[in-house]
N, C-alpha and C. Protein backbone atom coordinates (compact mmCIF):
# COMPACT_ATOMS: atom_id res chain seq x y z
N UNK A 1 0.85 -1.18 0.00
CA UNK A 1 0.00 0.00 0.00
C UNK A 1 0.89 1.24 0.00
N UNK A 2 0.87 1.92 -1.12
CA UNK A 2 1.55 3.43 -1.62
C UNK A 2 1.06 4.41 -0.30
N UNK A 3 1.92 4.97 -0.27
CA UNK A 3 1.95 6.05 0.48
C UNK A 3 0.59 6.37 1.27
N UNK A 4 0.47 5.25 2.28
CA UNK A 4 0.04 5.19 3.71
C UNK A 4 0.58 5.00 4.47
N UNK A 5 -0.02 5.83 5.62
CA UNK A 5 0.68 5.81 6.74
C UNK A 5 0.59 4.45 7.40
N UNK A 6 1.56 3.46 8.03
CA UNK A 6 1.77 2.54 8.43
C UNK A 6 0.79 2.21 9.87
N UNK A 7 0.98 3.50 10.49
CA UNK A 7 -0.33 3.65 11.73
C UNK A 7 -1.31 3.83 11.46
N UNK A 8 -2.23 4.59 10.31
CA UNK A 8 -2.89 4.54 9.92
C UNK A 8 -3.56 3.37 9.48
N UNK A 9 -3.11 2.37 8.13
CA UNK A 9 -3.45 1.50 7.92
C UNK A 9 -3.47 0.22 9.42
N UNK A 10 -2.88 0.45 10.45
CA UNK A 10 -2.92 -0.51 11.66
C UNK A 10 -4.15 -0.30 12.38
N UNK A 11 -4.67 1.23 12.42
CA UNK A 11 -5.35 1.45 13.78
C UNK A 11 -6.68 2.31 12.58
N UNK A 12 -7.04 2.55 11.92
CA UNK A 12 -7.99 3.10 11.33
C UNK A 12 -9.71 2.52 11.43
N UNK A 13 -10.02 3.09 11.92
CA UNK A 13 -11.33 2.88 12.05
C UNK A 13 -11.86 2.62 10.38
N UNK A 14 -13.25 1.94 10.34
CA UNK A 14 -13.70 2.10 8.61
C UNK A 14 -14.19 3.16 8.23
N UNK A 15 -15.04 4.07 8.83
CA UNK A 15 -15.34 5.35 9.00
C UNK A 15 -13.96 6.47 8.48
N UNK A 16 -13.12 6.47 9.33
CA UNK A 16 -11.81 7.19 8.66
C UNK A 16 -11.02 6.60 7.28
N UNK A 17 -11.61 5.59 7.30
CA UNK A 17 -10.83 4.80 5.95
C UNK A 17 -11.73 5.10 4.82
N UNK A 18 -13.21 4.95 5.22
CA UNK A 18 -13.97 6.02 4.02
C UNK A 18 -13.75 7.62 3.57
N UNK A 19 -13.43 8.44 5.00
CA UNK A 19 -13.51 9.50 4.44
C UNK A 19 -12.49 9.89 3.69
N UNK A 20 -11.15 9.46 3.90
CA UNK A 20 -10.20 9.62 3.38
C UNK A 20 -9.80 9.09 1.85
N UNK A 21 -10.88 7.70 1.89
CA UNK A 21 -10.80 7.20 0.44
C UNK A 21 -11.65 8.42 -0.50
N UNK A 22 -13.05 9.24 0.18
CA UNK A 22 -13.83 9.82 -1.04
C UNK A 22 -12.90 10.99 -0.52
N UNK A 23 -12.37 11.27 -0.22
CA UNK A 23 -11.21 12.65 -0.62
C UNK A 23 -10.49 12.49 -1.37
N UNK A 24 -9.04 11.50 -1.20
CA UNK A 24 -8.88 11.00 -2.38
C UNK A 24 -9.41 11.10 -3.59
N UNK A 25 -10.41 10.80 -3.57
CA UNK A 25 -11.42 10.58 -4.88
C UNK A 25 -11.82 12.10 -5.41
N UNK A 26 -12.02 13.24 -4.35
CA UNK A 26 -12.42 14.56 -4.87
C UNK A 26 -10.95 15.00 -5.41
N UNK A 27 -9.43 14.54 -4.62
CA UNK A 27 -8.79 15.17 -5.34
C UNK A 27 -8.27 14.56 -6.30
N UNK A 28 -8.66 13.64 -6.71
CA UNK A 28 -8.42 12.77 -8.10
C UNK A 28 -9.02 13.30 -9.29
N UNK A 29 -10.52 13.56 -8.71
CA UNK A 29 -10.87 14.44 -9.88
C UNK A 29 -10.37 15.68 -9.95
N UNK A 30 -10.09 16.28 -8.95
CA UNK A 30 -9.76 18.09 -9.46
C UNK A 30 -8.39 17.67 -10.38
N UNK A 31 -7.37 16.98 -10.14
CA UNK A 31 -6.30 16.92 -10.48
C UNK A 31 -6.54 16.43 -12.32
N UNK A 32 -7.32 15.75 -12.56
CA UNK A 32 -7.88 15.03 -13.97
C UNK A 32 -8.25 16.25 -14.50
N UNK A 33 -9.42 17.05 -14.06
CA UNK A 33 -9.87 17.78 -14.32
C UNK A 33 -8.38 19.09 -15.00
N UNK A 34 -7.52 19.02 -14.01
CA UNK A 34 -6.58 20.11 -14.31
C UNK A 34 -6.03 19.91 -15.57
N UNK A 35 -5.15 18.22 -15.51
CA UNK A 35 -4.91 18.07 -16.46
C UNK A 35 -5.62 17.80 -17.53
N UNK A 36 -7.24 17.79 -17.43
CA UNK A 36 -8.03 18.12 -19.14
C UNK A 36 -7.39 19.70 -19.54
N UNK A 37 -7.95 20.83 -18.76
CA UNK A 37 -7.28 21.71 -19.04
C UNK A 37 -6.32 22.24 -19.49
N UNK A 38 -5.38 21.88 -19.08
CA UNK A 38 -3.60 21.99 -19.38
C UNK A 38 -3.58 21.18 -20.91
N UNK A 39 -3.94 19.96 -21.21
CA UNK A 39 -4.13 19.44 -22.40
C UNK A 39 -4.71 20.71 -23.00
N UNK A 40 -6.59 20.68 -23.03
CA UNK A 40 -6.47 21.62 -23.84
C UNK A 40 -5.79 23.04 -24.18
N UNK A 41 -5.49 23.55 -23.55
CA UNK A 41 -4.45 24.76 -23.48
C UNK A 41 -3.66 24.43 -24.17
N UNK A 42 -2.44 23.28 -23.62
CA UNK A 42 -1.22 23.02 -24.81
C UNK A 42 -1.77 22.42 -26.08
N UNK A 43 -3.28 22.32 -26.36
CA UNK A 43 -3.66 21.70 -28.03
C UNK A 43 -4.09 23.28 -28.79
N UNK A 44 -4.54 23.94 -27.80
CA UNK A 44 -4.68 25.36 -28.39
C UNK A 44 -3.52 26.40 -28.97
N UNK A 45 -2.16 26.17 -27.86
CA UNK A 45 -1.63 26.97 -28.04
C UNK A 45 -0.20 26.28 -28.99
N UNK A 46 -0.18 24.94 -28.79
CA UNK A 46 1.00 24.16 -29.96
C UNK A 46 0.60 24.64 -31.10
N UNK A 47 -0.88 24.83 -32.12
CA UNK A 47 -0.16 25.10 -33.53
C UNK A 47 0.59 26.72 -33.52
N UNK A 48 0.25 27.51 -32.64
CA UNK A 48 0.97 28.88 -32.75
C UNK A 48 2.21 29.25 -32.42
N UNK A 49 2.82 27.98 -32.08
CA UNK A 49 4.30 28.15 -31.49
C UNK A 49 4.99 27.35 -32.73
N UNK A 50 4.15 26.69 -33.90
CA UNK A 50 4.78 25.84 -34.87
C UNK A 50 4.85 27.04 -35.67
N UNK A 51 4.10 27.70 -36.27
CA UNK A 51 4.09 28.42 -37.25
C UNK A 51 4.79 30.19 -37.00
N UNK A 52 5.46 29.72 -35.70
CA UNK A 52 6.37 31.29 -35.26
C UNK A 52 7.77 31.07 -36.28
């Protein structure tokens, strides 16, 4: 198990093991979400740096 805490995974209630999994999960999407963005941005702005 990636980057958990070792006490954590020992002593965690299921309750704390949920909330932490759907956080995870919110920042999984913001982070996806960023990188849709950043994609589109660098698909917008690559043909104008070809034709400089």
């Amino acid at each position: 198990m990636t980057a958990l805490d070792p006490d954590f995974v020992a002593n965690a209630s299921t309750d704390a093991i949920r909330t932490q999994y759907e956080r995870a999960e919110r920042m999984a999407e913001l982070w996806a979400d960023q990188a849709r963005d950043l994609f589109l941005l660098l698909a917008e702005r690559a043909p104008e740096e070809t034709t400089r």
